[in-house]
PDB file of N, CA and C in Angstrom:
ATOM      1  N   UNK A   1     -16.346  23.374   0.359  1.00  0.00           N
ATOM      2  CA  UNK A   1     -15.191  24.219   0.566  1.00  0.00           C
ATOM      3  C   UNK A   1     -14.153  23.505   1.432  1.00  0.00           C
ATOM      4  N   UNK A   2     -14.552  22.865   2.663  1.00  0.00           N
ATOM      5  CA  UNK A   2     -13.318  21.788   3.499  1.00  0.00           C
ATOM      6  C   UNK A   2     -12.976  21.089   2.479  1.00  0.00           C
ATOM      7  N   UNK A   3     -13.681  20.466   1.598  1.00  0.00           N
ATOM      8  CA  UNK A   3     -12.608  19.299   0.690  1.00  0.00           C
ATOM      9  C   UNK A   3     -12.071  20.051  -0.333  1.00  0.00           C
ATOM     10  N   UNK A   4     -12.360  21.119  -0.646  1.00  0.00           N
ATOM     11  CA  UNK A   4     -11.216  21.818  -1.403  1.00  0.00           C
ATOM     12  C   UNK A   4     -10.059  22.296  -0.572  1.00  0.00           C
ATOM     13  N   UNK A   5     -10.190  22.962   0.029  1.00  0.00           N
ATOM     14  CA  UNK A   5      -9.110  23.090   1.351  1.00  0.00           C
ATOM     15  C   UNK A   5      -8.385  22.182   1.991  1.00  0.00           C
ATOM     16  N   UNK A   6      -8.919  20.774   2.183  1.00  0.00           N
ATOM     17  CA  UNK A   6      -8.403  19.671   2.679  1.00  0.00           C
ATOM     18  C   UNK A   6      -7.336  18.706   1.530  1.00  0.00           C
ATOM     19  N   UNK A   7      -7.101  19.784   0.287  1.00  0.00           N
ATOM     20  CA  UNK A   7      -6.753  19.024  -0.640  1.00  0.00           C
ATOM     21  C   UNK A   7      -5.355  19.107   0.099  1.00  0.00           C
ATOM     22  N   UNK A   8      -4.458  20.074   0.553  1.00  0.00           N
ATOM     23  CA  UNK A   8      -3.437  20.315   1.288  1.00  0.00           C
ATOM     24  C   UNK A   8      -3.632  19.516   2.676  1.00  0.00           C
ATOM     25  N   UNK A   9      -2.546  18.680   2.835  1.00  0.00           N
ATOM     26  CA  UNK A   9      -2.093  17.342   3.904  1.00  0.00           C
ATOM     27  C   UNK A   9      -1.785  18.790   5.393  1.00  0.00           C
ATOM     28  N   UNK A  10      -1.125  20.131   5.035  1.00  0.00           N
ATOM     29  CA  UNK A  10      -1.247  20.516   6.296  1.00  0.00           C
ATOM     30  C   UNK A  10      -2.219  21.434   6.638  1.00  0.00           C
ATOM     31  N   UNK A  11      -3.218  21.691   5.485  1.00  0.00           N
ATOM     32  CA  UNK A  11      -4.345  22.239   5.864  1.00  0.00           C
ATOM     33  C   UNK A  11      -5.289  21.037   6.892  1.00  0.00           C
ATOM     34  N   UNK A  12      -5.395  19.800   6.064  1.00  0.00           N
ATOM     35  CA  UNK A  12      -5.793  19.090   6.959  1.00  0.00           C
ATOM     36  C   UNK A  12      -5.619  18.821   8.025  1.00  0.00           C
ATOM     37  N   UNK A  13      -4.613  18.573   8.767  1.00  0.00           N
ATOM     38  CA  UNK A  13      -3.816  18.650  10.119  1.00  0.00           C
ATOM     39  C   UNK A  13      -4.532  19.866  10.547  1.00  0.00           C
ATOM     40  N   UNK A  14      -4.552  21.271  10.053  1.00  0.00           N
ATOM     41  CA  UNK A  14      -5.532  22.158  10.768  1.00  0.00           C
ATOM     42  C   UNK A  14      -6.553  22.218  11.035  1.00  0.00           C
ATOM     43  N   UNK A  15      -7.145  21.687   9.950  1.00  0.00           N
ATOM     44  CA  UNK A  15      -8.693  22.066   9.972  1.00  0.00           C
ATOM     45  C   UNK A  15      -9.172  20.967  11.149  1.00  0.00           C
ATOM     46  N   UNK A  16      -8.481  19.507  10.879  1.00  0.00           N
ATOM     47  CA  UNK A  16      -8.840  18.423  11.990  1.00  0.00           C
ATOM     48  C   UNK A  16      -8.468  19.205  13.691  1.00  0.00           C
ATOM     49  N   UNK A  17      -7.744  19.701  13.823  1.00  0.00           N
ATOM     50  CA  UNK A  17      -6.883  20.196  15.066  1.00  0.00           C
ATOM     51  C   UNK A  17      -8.029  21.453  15.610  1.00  0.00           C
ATOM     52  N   UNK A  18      -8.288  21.888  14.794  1.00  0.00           N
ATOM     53  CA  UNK A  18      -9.639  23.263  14.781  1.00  0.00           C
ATOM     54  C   UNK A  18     -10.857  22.796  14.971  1.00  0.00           C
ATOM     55  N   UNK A  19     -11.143  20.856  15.222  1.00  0.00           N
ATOM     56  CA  UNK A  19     -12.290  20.970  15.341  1.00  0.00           C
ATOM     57  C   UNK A  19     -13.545  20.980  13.900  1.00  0.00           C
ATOM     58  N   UNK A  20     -12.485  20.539  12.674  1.00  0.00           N
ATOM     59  CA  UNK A  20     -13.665  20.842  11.205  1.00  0.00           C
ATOM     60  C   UNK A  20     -14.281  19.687  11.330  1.00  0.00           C
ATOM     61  N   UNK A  21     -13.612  18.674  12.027  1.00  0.00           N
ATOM     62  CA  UNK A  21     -14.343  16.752  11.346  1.00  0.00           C
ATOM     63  C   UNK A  21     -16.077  17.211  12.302  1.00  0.00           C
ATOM     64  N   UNK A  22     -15.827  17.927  13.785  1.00  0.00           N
ATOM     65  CA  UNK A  22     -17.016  18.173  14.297  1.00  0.00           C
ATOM     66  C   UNK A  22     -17.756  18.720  13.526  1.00  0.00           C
ATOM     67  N   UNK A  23     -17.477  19.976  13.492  1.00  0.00           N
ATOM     68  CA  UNK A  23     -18.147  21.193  12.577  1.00  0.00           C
ATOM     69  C   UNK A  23     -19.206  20.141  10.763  1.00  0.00           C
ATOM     70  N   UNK A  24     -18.269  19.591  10.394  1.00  0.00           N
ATOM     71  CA  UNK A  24     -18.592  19.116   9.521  1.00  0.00           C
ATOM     72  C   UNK A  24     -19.718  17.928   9.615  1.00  0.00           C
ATOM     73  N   UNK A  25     -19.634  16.865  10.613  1.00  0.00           N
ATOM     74  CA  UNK A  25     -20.630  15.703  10.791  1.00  0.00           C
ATOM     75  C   UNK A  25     -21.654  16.374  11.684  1.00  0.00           C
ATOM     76  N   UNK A  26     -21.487  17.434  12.459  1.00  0.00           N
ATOM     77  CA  UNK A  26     -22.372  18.210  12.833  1.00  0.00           C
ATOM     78  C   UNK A  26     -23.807  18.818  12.028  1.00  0.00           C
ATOM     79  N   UNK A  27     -22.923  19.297  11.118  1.00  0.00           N
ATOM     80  CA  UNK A  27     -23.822  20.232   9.792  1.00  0.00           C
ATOM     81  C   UNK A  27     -24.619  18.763   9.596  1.00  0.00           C
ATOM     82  N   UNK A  28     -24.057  17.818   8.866  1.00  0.00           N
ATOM     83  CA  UNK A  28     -24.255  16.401   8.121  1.00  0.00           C
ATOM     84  C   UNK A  28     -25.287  16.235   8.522  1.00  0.00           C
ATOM     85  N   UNK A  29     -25.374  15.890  10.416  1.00  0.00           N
ATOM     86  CA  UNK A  29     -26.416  15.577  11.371  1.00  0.00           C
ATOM     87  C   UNK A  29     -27.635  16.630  11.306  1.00  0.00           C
ATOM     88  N   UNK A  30     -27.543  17.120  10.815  1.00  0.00           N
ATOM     89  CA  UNK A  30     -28.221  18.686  11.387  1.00  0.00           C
ATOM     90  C   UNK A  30     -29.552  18.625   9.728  1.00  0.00           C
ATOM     91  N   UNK A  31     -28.560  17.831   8.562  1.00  0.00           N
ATOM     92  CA  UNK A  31     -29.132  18.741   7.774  1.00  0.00           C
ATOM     93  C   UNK A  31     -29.435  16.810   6.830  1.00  0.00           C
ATOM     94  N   UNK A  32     -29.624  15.938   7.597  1.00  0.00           N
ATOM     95  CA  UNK A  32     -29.275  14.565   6.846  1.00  0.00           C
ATOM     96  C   UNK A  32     -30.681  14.450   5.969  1.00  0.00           C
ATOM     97  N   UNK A  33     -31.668  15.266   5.606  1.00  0.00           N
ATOM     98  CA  UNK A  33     -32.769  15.473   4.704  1.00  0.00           C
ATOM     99  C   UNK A  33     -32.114  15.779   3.245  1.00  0.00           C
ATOM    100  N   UNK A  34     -31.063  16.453   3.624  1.00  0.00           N
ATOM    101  CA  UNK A  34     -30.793  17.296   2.253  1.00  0.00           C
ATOM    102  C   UNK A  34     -29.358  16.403   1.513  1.00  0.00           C
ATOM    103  N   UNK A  35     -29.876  15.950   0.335  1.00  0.00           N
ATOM    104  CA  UNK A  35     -28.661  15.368   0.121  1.00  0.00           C
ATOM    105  C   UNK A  35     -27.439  15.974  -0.124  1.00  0.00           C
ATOM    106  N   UNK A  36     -27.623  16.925  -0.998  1.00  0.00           N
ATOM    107  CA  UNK A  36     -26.537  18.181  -1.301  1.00  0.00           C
ATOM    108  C   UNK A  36     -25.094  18.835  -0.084  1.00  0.00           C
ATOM    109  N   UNK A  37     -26.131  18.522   0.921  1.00  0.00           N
ATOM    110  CA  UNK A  37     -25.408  18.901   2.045  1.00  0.00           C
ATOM    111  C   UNK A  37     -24.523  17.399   2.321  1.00  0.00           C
ATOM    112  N   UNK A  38     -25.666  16.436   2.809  1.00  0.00           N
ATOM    113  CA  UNK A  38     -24.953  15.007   2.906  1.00  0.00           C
ATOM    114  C   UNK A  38     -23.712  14.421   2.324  1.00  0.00           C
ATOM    115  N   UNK A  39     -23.877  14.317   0.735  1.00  0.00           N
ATOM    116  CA  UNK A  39     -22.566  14.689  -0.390  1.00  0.00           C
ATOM    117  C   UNK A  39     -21.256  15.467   0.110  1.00  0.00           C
ATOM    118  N   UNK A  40     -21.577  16.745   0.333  1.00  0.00           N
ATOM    119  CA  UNK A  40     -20.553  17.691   0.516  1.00  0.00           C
ATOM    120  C   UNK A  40     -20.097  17.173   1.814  1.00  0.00           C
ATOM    121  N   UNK A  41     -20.790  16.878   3.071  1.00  0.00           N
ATOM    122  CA  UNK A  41     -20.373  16.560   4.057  1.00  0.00           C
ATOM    123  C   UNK A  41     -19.148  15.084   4.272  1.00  0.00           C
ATOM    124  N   UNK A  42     -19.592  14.248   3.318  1.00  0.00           N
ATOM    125  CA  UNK A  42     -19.114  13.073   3.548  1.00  0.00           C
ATOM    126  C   UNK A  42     -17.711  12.970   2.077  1.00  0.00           C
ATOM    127  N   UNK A  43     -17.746  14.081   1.047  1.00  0.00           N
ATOM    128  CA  UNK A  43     -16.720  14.176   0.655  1.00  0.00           C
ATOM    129  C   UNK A  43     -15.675  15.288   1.278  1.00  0.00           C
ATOM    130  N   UNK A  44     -15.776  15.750   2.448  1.00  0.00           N
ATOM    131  CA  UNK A  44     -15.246  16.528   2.833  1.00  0.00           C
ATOM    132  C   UNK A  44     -14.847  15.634   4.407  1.00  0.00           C
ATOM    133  N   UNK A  45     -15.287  14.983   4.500  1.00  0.00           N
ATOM    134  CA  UNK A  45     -14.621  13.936   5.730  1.00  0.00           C
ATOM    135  C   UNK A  45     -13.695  12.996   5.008  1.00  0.00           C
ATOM    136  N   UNK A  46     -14.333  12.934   3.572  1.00  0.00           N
ATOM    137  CA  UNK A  46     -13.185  11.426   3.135  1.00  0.00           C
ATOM    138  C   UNK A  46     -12.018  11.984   2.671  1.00  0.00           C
ATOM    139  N   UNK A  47     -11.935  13.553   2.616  1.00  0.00           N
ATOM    140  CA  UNK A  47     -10.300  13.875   2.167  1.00  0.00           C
ATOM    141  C   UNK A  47      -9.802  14.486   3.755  1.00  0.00           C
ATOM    142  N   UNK A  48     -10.243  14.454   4.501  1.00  0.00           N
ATOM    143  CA  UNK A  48      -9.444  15.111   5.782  1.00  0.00           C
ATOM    144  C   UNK A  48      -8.814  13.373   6.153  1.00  0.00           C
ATOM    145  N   UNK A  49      -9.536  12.814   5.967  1.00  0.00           N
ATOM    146  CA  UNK A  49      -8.649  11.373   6.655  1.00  0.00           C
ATOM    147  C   UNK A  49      -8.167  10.786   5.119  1.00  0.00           C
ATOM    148  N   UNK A  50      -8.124  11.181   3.988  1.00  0.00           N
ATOM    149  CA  UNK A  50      -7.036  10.709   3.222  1.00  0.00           C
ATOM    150  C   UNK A  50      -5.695  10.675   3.652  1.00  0.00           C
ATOM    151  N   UNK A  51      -4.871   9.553   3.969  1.00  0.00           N
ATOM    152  CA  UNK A  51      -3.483   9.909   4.083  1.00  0.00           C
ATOM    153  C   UNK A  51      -3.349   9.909   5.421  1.00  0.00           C
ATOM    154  N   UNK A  52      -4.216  10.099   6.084  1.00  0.00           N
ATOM    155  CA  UNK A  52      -4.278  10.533   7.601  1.00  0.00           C
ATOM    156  C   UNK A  52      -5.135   9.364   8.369  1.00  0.00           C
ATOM    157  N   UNK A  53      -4.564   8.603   8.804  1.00  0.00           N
ATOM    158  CA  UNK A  53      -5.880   7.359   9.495  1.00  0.00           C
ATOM    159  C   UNK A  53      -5.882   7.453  10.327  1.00  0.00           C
ATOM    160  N   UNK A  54      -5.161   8.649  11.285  1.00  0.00           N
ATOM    161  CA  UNK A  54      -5.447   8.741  12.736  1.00  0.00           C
ATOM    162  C   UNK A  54      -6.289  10.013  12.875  1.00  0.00           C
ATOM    163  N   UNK A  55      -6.950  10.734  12.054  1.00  0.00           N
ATOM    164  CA  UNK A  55      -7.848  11.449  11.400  1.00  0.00           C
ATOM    165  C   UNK A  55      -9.481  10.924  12.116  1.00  0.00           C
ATOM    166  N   UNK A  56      -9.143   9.324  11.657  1.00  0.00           N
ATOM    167  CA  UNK A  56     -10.481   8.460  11.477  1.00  0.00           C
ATOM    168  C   UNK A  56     -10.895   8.845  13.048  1.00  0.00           C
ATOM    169  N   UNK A  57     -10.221   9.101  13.849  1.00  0.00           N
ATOM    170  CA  UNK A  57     -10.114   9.247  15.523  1.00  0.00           C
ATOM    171  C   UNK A  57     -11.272   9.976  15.946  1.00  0.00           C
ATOM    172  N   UNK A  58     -10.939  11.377  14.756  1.00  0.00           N
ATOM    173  CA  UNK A  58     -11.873  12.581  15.153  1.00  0.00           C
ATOM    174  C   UNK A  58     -13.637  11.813  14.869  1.00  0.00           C
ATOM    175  N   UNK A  59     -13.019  11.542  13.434  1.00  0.00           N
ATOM    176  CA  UNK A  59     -14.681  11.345  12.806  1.00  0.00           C
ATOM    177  C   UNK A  59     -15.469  10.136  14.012  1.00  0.00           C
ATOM    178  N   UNK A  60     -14.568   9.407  14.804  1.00  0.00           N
ATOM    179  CA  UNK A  60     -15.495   8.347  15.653  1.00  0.00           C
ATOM    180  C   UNK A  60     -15.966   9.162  16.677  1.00  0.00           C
ATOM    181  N   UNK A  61     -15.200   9.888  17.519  1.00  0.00           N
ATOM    182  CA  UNK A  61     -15.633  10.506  18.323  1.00  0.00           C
ATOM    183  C   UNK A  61     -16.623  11.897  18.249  1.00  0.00           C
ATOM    184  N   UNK A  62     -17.016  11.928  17.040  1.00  0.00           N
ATOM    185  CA  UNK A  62     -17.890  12.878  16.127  1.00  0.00           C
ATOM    186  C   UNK A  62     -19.215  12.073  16.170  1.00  0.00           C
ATOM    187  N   UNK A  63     -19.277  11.138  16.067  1.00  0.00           N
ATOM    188  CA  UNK A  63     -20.334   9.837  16.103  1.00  0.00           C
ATOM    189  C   UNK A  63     -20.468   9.874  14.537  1.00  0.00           C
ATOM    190  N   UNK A  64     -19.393  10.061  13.765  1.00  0.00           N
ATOM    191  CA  UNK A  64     -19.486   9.792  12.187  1.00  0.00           C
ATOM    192  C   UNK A  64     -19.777   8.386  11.800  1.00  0.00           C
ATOM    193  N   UNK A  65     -19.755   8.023  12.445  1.00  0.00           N
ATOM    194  CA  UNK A  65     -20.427   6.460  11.330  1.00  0.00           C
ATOM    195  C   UNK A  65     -21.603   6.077  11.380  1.00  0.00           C
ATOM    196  N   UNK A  66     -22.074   6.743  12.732  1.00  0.00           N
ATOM    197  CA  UNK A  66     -23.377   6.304  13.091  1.00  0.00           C
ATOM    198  C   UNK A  66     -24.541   7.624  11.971  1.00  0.00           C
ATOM    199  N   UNK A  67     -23.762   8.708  11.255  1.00  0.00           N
ATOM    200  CA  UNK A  67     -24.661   9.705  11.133  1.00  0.00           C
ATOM    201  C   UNK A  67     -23.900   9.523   9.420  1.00  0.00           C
ATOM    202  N   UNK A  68     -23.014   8.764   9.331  1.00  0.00           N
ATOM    203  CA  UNK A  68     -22.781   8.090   7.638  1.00  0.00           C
ATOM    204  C   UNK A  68     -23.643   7.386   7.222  1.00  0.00           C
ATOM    205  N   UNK A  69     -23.710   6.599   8.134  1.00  0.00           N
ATOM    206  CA  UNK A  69     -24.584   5.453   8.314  1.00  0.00           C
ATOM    207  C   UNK A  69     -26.327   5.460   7.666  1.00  0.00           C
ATOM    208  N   UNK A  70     -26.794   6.855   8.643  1.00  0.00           N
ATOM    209  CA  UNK A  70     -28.251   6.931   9.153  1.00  0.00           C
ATOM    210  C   UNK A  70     -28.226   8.217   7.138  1.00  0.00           C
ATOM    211  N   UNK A  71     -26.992   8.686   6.574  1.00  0.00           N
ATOM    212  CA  UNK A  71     -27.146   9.543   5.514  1.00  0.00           C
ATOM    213  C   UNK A  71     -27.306   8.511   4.330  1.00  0.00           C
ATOM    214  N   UNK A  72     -26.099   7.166   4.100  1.00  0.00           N
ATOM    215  CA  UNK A  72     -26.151   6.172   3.411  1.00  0.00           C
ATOM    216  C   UNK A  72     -28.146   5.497   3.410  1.00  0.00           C
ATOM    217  N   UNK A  73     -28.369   5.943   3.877  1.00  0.00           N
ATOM    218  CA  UNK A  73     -29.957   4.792   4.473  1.00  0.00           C
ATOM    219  C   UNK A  73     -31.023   5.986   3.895  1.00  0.00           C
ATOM    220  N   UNK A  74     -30.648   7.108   4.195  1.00  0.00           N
ATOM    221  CA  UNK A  74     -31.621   8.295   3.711  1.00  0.00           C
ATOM    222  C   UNK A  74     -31.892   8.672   2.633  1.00  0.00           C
ATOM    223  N   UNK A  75     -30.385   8.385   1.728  1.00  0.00           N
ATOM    224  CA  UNK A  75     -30.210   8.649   0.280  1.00  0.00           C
ATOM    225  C   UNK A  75     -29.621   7.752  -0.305  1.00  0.00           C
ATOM    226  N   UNK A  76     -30.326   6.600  -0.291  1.00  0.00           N
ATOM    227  CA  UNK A  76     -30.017   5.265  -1.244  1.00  0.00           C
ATOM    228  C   UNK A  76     -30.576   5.352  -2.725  1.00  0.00           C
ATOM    229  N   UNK A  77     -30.889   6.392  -3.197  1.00  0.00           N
ATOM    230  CA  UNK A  77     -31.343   6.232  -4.669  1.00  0.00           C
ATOM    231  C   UNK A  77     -29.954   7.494  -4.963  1.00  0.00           C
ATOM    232  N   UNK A  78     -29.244   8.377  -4.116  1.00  0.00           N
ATOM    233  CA  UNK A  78     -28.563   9.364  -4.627  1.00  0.00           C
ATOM    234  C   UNK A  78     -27.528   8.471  -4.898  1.00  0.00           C
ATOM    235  N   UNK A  79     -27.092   9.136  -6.277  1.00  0.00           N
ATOM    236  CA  UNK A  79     -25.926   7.949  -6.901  1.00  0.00           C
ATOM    237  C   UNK A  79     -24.370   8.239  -6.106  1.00  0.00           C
ATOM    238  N   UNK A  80     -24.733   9.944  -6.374  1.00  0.00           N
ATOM    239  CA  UNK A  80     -23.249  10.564  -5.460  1.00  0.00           C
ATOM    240  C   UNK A  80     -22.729  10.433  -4.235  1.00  0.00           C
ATOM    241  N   UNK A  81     -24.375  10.270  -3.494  1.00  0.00           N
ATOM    242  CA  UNK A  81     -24.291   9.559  -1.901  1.00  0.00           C
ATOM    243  C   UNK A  81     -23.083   8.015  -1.575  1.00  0.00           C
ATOM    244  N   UNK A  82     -24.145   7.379  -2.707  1.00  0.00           N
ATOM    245  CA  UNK A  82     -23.744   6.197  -2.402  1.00  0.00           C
ATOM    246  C   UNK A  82     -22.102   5.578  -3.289  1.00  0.00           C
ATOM    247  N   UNK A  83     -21.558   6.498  -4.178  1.00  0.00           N
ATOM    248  CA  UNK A  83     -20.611   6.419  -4.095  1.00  0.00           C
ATOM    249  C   UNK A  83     -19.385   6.563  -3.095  1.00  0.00           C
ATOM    250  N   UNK A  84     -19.700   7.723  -2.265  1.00  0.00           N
ATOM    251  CA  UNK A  84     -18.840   7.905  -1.201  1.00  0.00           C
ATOM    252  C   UNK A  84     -19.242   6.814  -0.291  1.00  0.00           C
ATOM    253  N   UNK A  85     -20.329   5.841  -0.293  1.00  0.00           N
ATOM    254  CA  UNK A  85     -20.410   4.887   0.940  1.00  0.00           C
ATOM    255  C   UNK A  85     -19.256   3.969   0.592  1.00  0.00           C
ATOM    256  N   UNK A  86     -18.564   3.522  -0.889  1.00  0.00           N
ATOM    257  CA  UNK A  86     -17.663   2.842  -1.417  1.00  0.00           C
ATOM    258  C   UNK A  86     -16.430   3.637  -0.910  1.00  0.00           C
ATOM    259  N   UNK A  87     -16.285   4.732  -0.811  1.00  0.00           N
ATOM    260  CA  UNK A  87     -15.054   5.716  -0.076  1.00  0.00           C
ATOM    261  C   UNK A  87     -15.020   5.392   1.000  1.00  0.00           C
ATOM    262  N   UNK A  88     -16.277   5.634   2.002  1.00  0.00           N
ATOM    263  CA  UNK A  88     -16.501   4.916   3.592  1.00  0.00           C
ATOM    264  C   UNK A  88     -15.866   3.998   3.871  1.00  0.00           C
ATOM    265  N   UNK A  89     -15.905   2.393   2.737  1.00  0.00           N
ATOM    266  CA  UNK A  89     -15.183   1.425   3.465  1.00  0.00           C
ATOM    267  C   UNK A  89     -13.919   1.424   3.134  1.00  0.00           C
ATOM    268  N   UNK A  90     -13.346   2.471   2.860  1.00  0.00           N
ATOM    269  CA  UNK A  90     -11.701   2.193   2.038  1.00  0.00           C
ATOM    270  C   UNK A  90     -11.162   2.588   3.451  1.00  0.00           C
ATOM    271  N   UNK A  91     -12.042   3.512   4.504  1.00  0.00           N
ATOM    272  CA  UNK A  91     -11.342   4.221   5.399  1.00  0.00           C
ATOM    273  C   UNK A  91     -11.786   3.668   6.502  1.00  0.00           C
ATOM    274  N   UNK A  92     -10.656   3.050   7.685  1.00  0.00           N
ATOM    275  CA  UNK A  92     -10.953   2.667   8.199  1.00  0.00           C
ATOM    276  C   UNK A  92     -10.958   3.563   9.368  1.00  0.00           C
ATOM    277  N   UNK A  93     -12.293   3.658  10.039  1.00  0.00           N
ATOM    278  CA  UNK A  93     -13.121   4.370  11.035  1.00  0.00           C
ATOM    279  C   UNK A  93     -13.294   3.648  12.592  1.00  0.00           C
ATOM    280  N   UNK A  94     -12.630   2.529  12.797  1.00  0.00           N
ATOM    281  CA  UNK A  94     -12.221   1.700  13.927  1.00  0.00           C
ATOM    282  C   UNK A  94     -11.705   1.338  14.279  1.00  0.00           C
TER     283      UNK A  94
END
């Protein structure tokens, strides 16, 4: 539902400003067994910092790379996973 919502550039500005990049790598962290969740989580971070690279700000201080990272490693046979790890490096997170 955030990356449908995040399809709008000033929804994003909200949802980031509200605290979603937490909310979101939070869940991610919480739930990094389940890929379904993992997926949704990490396509829903890669459209809040579409367009937005000072976005990437929230997700570091979220400890998002370290919990991209530890989801990329968990679900290396999920094809959908590991497509968004190819999204991961388009965005730069440092």
């Amino acid at each position: 539902m955030v990356k449908a919502l995040a399809g709008s550039d000033r929804v994003k500005v909200d949802v980031v400003q509200a605290g979603g990049v937490e909310t979101v790598i939070d869940a991610v962290r919480r739930h990094q067994r389940n890929a379904a969740v993992c997926e949704a989580g990490c396509a829903a971070v890669s459209a809040l910092v579409l367009r937005f690279p000072a976005h990437s700000d929230a997700v570091v201080d979220a400890g998002g790379p370290e919990v991209i990272c530890t989801t990329l490693e968990l679900h290396a046979s999920s094809a959908a996973v590991q497509v968004l790890q190819l999204v991961c490096q388009l965005i730069p997170l440092t």
